[in-house]
Protein backbone atom coordinates (compact mmCIF):
# COMPACT_ATOMS: atom_id res chain seq x y z
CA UNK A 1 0.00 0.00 0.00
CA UNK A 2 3.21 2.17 0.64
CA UNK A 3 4.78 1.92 -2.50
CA UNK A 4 2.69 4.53 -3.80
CA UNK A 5 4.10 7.10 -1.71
CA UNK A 6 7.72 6.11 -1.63
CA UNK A 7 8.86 9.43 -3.26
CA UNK A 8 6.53 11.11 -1.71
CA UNK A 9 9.11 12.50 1.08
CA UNK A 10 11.74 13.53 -1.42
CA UNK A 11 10.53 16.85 -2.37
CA UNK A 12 12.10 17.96 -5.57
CA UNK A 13 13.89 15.08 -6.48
CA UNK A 14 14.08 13.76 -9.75
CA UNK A 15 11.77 10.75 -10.29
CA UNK A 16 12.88 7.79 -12.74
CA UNK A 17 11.72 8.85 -15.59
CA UNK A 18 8.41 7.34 -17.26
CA UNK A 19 8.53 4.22 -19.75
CA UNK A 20 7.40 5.29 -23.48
CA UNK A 21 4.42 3.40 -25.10
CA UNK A 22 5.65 1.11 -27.96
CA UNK A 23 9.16 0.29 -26.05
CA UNK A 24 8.13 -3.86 -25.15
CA UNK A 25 11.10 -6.04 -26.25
CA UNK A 26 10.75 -10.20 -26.44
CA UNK A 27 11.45 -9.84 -22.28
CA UNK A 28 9.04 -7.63 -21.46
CA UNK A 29 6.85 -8.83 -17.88
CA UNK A 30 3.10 -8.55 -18.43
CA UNK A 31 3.11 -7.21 -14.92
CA UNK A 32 5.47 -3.82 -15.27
CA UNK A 33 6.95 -2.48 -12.09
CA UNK A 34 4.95 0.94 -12.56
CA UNK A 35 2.04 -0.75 -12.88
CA UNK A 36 2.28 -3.13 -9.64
CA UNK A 37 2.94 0.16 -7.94
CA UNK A 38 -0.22 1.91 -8.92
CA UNK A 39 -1.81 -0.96 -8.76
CA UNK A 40 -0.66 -1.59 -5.08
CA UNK A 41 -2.91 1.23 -3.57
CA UNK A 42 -6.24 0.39 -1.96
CA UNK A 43 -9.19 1.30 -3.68
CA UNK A 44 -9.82 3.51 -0.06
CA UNK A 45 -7.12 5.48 -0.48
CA UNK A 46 -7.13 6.11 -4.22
CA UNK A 47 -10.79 7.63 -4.05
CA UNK A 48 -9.69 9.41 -0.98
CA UNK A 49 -6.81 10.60 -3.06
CA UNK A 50 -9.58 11.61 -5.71
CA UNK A 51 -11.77 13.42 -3.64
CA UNK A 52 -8.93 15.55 -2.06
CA UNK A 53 -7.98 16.52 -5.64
CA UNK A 54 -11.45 17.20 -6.42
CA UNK A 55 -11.80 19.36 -3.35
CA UNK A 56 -8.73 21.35 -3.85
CA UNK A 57 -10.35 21.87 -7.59
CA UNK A 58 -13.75 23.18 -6.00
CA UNK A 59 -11.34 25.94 -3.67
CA UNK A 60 -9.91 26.46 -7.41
CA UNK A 61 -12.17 27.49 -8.91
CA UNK A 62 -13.99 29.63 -6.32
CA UNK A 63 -10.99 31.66 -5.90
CA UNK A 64 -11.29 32.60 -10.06
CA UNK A 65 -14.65 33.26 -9.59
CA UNK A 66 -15.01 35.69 -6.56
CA UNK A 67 -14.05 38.79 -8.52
CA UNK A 68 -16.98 38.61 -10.79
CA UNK A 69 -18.97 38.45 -8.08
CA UNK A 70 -18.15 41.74 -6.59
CA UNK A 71 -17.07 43.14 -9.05
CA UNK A 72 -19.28 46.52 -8.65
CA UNK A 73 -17.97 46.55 -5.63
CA UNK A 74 -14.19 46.58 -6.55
CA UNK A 75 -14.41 48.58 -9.32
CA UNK A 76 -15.91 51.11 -7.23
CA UNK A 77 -13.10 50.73 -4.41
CA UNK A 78 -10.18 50.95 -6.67
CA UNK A 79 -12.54 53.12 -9.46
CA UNK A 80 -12.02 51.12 -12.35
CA UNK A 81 -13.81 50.96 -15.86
CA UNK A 82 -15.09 48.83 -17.41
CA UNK A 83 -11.56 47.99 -19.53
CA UNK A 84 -9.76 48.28 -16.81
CA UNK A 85 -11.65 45.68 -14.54
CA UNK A 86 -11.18 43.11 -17.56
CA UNK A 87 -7.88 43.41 -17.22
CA UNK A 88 -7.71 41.78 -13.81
CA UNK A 89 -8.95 38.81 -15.11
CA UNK A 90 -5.68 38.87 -18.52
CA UNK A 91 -3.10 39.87 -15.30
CA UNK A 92 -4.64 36.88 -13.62
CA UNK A 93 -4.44 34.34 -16.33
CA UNK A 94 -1.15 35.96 -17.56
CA UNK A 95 0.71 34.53 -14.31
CA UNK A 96 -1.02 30.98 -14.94
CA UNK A 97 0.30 31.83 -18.54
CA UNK A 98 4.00 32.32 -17.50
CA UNK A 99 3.70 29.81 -15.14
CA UNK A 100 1.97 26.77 -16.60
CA UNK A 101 5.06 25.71 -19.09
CA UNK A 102 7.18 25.47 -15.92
CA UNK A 103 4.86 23.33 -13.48
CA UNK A 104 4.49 21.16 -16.81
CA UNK A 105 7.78 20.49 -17.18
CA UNK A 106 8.52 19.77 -13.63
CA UNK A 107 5.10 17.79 -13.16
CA UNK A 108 6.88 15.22 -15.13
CA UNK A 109 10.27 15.15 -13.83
CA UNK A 110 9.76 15.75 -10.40
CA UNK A 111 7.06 14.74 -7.40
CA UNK A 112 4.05 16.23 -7.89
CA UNK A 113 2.92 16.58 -4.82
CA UNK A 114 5.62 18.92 -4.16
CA UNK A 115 4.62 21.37 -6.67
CA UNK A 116 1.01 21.22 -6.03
CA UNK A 117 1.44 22.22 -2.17
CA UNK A 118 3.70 25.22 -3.41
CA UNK A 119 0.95 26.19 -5.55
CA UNK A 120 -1.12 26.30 -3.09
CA UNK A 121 0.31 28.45 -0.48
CA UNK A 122 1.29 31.08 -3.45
CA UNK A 123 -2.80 31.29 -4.90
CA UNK A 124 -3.46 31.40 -1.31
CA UNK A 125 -1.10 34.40 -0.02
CA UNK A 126 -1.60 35.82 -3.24
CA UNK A 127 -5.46 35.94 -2.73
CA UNK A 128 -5.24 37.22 1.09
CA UNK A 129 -3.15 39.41 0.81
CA UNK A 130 -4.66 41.35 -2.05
CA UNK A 131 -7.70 41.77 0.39
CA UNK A 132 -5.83 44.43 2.56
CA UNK A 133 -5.34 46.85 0.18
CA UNK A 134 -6.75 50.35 0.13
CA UNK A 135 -8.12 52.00 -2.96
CA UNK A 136 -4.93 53.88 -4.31
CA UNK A 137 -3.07 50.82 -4.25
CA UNK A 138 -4.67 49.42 -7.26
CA UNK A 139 -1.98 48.19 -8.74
CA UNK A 140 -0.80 45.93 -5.68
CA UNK A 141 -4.42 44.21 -6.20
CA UNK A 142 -3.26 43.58 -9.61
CA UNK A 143 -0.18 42.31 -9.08
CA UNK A 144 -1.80 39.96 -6.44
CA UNK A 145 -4.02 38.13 -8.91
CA UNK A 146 -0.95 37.52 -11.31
CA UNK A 147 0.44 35.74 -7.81
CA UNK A 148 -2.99 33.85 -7.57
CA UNK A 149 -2.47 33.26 -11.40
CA UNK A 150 1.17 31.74 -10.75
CA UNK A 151 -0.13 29.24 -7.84
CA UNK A 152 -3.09 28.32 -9.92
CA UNK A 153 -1.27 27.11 -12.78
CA UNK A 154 0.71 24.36 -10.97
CA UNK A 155 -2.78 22.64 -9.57
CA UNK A 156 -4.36 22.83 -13.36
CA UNK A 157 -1.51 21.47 -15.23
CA UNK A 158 -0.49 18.57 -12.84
CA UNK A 159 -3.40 17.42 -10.85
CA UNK A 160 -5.41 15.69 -13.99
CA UNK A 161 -2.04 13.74 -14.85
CA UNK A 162 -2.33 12.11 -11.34
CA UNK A 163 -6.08 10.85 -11.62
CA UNK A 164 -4.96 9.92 -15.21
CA UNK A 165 -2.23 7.99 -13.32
CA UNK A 166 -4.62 6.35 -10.85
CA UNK A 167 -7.31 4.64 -13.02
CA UNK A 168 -7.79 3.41 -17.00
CA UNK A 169 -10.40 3.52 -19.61
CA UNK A 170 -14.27 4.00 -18.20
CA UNK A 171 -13.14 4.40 -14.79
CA UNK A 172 -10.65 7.26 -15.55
CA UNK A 173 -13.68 9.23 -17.64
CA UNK A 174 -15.69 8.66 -14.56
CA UNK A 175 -13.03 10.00 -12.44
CA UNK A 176 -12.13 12.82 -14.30
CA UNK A 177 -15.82 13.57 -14.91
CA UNK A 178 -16.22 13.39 -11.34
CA UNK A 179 -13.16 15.93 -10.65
CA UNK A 180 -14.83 18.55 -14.06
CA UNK A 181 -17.60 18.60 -12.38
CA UNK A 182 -16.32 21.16 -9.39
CA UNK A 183 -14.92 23.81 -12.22
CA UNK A 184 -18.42 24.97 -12.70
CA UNK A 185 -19.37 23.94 -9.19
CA UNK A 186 -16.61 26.03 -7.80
CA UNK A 187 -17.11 28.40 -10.11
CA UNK A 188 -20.75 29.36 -9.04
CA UNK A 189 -19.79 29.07 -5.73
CA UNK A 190 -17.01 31.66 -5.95
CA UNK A 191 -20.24 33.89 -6.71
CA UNK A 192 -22.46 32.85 -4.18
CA UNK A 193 -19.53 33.19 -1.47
CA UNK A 194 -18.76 36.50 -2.75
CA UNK A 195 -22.42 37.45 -2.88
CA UNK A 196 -23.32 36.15 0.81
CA UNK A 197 -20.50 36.70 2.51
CA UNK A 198 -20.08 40.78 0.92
CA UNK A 199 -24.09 40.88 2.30
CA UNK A 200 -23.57 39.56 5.37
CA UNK A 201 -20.71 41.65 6.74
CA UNK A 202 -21.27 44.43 4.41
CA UNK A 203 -17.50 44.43 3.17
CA UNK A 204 -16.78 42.27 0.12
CA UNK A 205 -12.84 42.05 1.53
CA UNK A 206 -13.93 39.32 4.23
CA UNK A 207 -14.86 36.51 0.75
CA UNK A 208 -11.11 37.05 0.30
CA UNK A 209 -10.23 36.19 3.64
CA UNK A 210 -12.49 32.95 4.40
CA UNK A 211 -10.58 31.25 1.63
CA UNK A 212 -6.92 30.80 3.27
CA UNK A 213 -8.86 28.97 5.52
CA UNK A 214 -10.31 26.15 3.87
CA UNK A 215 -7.35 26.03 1.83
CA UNK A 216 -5.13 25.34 4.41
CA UNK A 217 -7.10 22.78 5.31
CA UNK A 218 -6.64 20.97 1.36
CA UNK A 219 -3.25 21.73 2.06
CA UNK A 220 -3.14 19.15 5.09
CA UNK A 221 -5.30 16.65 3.34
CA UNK A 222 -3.19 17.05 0.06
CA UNK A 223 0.25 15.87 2.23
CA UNK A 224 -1.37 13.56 4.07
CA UNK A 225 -3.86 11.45 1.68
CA UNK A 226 -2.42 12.06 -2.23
CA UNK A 227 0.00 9.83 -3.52
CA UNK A 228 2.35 10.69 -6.20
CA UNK A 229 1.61 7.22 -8.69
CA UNK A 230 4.37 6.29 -11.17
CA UNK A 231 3.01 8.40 -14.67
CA UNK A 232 1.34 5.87 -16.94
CA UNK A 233 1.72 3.44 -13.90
CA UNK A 234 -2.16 2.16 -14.55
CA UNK A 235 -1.31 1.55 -18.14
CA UNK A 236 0.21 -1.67 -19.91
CA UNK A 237 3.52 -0.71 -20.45
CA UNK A 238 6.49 -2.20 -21.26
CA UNK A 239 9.43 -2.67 -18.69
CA UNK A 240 11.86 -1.97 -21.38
CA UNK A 241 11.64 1.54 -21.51
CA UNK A 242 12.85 4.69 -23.43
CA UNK A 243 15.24 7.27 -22.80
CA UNK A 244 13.85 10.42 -20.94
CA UNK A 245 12.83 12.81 -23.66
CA UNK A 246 13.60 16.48 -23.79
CA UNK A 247 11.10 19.76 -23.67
CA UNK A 248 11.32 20.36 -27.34
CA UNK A 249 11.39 16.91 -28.09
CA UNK A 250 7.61 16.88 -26.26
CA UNK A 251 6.63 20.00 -27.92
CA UNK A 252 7.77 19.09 -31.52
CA UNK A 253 5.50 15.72 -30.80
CA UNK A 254 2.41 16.82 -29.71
CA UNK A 255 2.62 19.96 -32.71
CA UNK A 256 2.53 16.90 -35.30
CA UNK A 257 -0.10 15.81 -32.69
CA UNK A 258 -3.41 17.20 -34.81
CA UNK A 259 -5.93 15.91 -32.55
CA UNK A 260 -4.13 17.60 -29.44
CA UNK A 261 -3.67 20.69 -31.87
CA UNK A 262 -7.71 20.39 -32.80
CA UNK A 263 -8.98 19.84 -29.90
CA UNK A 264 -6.45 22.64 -27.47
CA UNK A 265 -8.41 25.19 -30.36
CA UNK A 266 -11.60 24.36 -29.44
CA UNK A 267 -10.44 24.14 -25.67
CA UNK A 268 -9.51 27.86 -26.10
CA UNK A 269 -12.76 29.05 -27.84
CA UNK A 270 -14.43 27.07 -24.55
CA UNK A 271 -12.05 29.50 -22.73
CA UNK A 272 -13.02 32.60 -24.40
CA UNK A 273 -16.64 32.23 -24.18
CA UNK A 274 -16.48 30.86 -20.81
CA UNK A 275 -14.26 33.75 -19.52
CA UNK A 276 -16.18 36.53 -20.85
CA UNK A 277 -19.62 35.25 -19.76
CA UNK A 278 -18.12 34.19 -16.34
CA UNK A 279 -17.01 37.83 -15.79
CA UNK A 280 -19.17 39.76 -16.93
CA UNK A 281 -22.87 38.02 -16.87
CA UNK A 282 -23.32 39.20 -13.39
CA UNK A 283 -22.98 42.75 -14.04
CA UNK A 284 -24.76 42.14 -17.54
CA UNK A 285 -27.76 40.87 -15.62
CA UNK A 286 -27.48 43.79 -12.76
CA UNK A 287 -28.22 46.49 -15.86
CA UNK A 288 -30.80 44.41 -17.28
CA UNK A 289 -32.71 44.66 -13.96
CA UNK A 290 -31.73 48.41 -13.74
CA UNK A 291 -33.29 48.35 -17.35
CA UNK A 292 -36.48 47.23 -16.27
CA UNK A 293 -36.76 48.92 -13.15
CA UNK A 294 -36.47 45.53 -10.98
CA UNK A 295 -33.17 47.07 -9.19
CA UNK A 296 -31.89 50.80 -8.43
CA UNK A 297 -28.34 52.05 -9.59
CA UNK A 298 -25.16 51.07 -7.40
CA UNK A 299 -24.25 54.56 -6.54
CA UNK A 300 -21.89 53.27 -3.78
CA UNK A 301 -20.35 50.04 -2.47
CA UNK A 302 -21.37 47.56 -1.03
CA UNK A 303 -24.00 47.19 -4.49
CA UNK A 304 -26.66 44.38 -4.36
CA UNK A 305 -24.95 41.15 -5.14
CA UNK A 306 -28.57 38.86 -5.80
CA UNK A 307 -27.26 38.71 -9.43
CA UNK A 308 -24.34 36.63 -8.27
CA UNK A 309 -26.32 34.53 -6.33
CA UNK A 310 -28.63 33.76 -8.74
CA UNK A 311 -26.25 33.13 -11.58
CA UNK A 312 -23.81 31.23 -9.15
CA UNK A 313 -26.43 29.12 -8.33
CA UNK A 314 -27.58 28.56 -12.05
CA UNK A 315 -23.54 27.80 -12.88
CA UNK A 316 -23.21 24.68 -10.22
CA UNK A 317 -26.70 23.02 -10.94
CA UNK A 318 -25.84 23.23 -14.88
CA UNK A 319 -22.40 22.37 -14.14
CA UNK A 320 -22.91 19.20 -11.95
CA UNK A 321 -25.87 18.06 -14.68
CA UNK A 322 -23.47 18.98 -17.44
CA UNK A 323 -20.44 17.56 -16.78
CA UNK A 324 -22.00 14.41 -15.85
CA UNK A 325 -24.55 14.20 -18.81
CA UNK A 326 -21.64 15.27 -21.22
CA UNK A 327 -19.48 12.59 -20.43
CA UNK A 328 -21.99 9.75 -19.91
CA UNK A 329 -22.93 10.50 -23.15
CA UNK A 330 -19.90 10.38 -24.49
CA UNK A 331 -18.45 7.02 -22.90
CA UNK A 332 -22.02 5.35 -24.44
CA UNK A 333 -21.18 7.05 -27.89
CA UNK A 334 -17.36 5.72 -27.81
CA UNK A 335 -18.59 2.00 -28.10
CA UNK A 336 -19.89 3.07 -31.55
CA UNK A 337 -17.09 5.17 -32.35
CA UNK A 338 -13.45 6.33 -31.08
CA UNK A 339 -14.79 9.52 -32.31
CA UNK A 340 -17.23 10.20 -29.93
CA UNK A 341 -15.41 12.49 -27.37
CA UNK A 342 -15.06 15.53 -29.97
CA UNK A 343 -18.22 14.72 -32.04
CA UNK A 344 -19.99 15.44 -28.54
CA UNK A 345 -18.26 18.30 -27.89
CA UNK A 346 -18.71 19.92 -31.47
CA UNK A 347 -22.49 19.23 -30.84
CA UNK A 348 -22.77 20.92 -27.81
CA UNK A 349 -20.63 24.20 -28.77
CA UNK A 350 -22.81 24.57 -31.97
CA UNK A 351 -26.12 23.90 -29.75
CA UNK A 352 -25.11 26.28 -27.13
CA UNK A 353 -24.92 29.16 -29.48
CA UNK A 354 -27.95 30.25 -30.30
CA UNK A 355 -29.13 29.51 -26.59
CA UNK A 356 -26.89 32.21 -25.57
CA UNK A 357 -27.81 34.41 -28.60
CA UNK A 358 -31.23 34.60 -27.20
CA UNK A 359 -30.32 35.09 -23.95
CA UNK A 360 -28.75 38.26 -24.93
CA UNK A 361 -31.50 39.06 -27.49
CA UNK A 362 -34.21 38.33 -25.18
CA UNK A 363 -33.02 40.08 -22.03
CA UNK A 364 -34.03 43.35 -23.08
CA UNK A 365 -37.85 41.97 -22.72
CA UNK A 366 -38.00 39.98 -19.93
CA UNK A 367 -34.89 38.42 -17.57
CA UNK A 368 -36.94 35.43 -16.80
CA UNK A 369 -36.34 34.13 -20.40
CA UNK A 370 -33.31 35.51 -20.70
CA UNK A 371 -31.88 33.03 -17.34
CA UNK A 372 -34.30 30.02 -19.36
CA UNK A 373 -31.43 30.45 -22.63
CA UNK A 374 -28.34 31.44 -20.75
CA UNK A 375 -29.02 28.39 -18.41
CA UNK A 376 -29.30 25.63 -21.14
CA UNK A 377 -25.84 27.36 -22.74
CA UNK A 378 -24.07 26.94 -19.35
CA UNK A 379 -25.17 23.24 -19.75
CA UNK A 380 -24.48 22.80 -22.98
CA UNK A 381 -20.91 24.16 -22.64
CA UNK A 382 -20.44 22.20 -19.35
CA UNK A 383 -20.82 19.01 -21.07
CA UNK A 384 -17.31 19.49 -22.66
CA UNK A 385 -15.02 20.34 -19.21
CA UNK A 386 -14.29 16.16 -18.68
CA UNK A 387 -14.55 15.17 -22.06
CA UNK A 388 -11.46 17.61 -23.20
CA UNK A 389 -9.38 16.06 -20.81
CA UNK A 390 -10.43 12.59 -21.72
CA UNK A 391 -9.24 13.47 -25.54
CA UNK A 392 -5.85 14.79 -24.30
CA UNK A 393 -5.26 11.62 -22.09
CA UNK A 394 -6.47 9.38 -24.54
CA UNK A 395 -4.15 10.97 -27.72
CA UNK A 396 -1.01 11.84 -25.64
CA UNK A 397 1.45 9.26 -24.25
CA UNK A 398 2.03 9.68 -20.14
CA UNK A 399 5.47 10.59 -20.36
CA UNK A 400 4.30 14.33 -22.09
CA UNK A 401 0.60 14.39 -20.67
CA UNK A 402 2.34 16.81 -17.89
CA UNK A 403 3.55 18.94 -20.71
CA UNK A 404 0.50 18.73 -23.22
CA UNK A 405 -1.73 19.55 -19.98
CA UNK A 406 0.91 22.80 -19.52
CA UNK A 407 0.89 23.71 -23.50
CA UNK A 408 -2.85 22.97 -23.74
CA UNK A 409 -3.87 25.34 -20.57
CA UNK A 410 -1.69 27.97 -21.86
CA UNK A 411 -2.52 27.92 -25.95
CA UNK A 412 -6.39 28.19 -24.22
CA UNK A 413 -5.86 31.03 -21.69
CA UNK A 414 -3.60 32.83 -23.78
CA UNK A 415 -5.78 33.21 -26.78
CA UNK A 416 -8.65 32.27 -24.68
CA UNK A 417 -10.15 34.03 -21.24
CA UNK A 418 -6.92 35.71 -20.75
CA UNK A 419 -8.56 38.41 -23.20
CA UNK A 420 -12.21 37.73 -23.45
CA UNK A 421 -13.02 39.46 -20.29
CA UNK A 422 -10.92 42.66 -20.91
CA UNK A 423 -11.95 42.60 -25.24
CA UNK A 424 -15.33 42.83 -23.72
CA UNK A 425 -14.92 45.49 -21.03
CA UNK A 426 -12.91 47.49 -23.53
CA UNK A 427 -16.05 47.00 -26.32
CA UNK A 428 -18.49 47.88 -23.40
CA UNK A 429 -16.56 51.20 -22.25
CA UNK A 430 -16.14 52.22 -26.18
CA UNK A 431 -19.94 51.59 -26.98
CA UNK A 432 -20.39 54.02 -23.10
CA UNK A 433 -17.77 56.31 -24.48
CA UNK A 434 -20.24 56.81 -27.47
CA UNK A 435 -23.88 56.61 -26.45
CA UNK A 436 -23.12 57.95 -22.60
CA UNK A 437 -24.08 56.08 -19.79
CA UNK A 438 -27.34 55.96 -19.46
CA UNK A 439 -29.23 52.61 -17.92
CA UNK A 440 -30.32 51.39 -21.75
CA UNK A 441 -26.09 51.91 -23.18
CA UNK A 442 -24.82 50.36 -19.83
CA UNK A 443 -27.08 47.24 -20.38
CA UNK A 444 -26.87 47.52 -24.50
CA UNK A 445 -22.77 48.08 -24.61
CA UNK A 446 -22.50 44.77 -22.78
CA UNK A 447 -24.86 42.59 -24.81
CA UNK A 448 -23.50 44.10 -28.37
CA UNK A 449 -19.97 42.99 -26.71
CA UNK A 450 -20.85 39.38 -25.88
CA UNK A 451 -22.11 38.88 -29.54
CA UNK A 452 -18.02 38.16 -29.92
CA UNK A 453 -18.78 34.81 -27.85
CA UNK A 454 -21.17 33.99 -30.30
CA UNK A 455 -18.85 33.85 -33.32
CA UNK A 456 -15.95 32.57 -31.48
CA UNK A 457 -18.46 29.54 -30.25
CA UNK A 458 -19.27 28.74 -33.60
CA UNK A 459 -15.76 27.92 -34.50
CA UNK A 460 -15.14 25.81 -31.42
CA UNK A 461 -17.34 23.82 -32.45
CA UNK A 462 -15.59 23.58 -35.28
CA UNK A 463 -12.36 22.91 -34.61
CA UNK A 464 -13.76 19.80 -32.61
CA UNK A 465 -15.29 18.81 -35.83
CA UNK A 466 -11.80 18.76 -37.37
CA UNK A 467 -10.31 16.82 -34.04
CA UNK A 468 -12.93 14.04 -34.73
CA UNK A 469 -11.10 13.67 -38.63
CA UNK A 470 -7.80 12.76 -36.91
CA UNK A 471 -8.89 11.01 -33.34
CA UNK A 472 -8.47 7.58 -34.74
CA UNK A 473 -4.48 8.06 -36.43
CA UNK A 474 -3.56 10.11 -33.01
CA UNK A 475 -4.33 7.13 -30.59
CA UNK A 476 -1.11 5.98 -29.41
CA UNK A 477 -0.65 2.12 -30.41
CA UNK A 478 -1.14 -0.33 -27.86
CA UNK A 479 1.75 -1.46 -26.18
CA UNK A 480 3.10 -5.04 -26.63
CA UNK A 481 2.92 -6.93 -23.87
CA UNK A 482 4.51 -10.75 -23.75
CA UNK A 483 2.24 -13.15 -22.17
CA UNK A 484 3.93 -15.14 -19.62
């Protein structure tokens, strides 16, 4: 049961590196020492292991989401526009940009665990202290979210290697569904703590201080319950491996790579449309109440935060049913076809389109409908967060899936919600800039700016259309494996 965590205690240390698929010679053992290892851990502890990860992942993604949230409030504290505000969001993703390259090349050299507990501590200072700052120090609150960025980046490039280490096949899709599901869950949460909290004690600084908390806590559990299993250690593999490979080596394989290529395009159009809505729909549906006289203007923090609520709330219920939909789907699908992954996620990009085309269109005559439409394209779009990291396990070999995970995250924030948010703010404040800001151009500049999403949508869909075309070549070949 130990022999998962043997390396756990060494830190930094270099791990032996990872056997290559298609290495088996004539004395290859049908029982491969990585294998034994992973295999060695009780199911107890592996799902404990799993629902630590999936934990930290729910902390995640709350801590991305509690700007949008309040973000009346802190735009109104450090007096930012609209542009302006969007650019917390590109500084934010910008240090998970710098950083995710790194983390991926360490994830698979060195233990894991390790760099997942320092990113930790760094999203976590990052995000506390950031919640001490007065309002001239606007800068230092940016610079804090590039911190947050930086710590974040080392939990979303390595963790999915390590459930992709502990399980195979349907159970790993399960798993990782199972782990998807608390991006949207933690994501409407980071809304709803934002909201309650900034209501409850008036100050929307104290959501940024609850956090360390609990993430000290998934610090402790992360030591004390996550192993660190051997990459690809669940997989057949050969004894007889290959040499370790270098960074450009990786890189120059997974660019000839067209279904990682395909699919990290439509991963970043995900981003884009994700990371705009997520940031601004609460504010969008605060005007559109102003609009129809359901809400008075925020005139000075803290401003009513039941938009945040609401559309939290409406993020984890579509997320959990999405995510879990999405992938069952897809693992039914895949005994028909190895296409089925991207097909499903094509499908659900192109359907969730016009749903959020109405929702904008429609909210300028009634909100109810306009929460009906943007609902069903939150589902639609959640159905793809565990089936994109299904594709990328399935098409890359383990010793790069540390590396692919690092290129993918940054290709997809880079071009993705690393500048949605702020081309959106920056639209909105140039449509103000023009028409003035009246209640009708502060509601209309934001829903002529998310009509962007719509396009880019379209053509995630698809570039998961192309990504089914080359899933079948891209499939690594199955090891040889000697009976005995």
């Amino acid at each position: 049961m130990e022999s998962l965590g043997g390396g756990e205690a060494s830190g930094l240390r270099a791990q032996p590196a990872p056997r290559l698929y298609g290495t088996a010679t004539s004395s290859a053992s049908p029982h491969p020492q990585g294998a034994r290892e992973a295999r060695s851990s009780t199911p107890c502890r592996t799902y404990g292991a799993v629902a630590v990860l999936c934990f930290i992942n729910l902390l995640n993604y709350m801590n991305w989401f509690i700007i949008p949230g309040v973000l009346l409030d802190i735009q109104k504290h450090f007096v930012l526009s609209d542009s302006e505000a969007g650019l917390l969001q590109t500084v934010f993703i910008s240090g998970l940009l710098l950083a995710a390259p790194l983390f991926g090349y360490l994830g698979d050299r060195y233990s894991r665990k390790a760099i997942l507990s320092v990113g930790i501590v760094l999203w976590s200072g990052g995000s506390l202290s950031g919640s001490f700052l007065p309002g001239q120090y606007s800068w230092l609150f940016f610079l804090s979210r590039g911190v947050v960025g930086i710590g974040v980046a080392s939990y979303s490039t390595i963790a999915p290697t390590i459930i992709g280490d502990l399980f195979v096949k349907d159970q790993r899709t399960r798993m990782l569904s199972l782990f998807y599901v608390f991006i949207p869950v933690g994501s409407g949460l980071g809304y709803v703590l934002a909201s309650t909290v900034t209501e409850a004690t008036g100050d929307w600084h104290w959501a940024f201080r609850i956090m360390p908390c609990l993430e000290a806590v998934a610090l402790t559990l992360l030591v004390l319950l996550v192993p660190d299993p051997p990459r690809g250690g669940m997989e057949e593999q050969s004894k007889a491996g290959g040499s370790r490979t270098r960074w450009c080596e990786d890189i120059k394989y997974l660019g000839k790579n067209w279904s990682f290529v395909w699919s990290t395009l439509g991963v970043t159009a995900m981003a884009f449309v994700t990371g705009a809505l997520g940031f601004w729909a609460p504010k969008f549906l605060f005007y559109t109440r102003v609009l129809h006289h359901l809400q008075p203007p925020c005139l000075q923090e803290p401003c009513d935060s039941s938009d945040s609520l609401i559309f939290g709330a409406l993020t984890v219920v579509t997320g959990i049913v999405g995510v879990l939909v999405g992938a069952e789907i897809a693992r039914r699908f895949k005994k028909r076809t190895p296409k089925a992954e991207p097909l499903v996620c094509a499908g659900s990009m192109l359907a969730a389109a016009p749903c959020l085309y109405l929702a904008i269109i429609l909210a300028q005559r009634t909100i109810l409908v306009a929460y009906v439409f943007l609902a069903l394209g939150e589902l639609l779009l959640s159905f793809n967060w565990a089936i994109v990291a299904d594709i990328l396990l399935s098409v890359v070999m383990p010793s790069r899936r540390g590396t692919a995970e690092a290129l993918q995250i940054t290709v997809g924030h880079i071009l993705g919600d690393a500048g949605s948010p702020y081309l959106t703010g920056l639209v909105a404040s140039a449509l103000q800039a023009v028409h003035g800001d009246s209640s009708l151009w502060l509601f209309r500049s934001l829903q002529y700016s998310f009509f962007i999403c719509i396009f880019v949508d379209v053509l995630g869909g698809a570039c998961f259309l192309v990504t089914a075309f080359h899933m079948e070549h891209d499939l690594p070949p199955t090891p040889a494996i000697e009976e005995s």
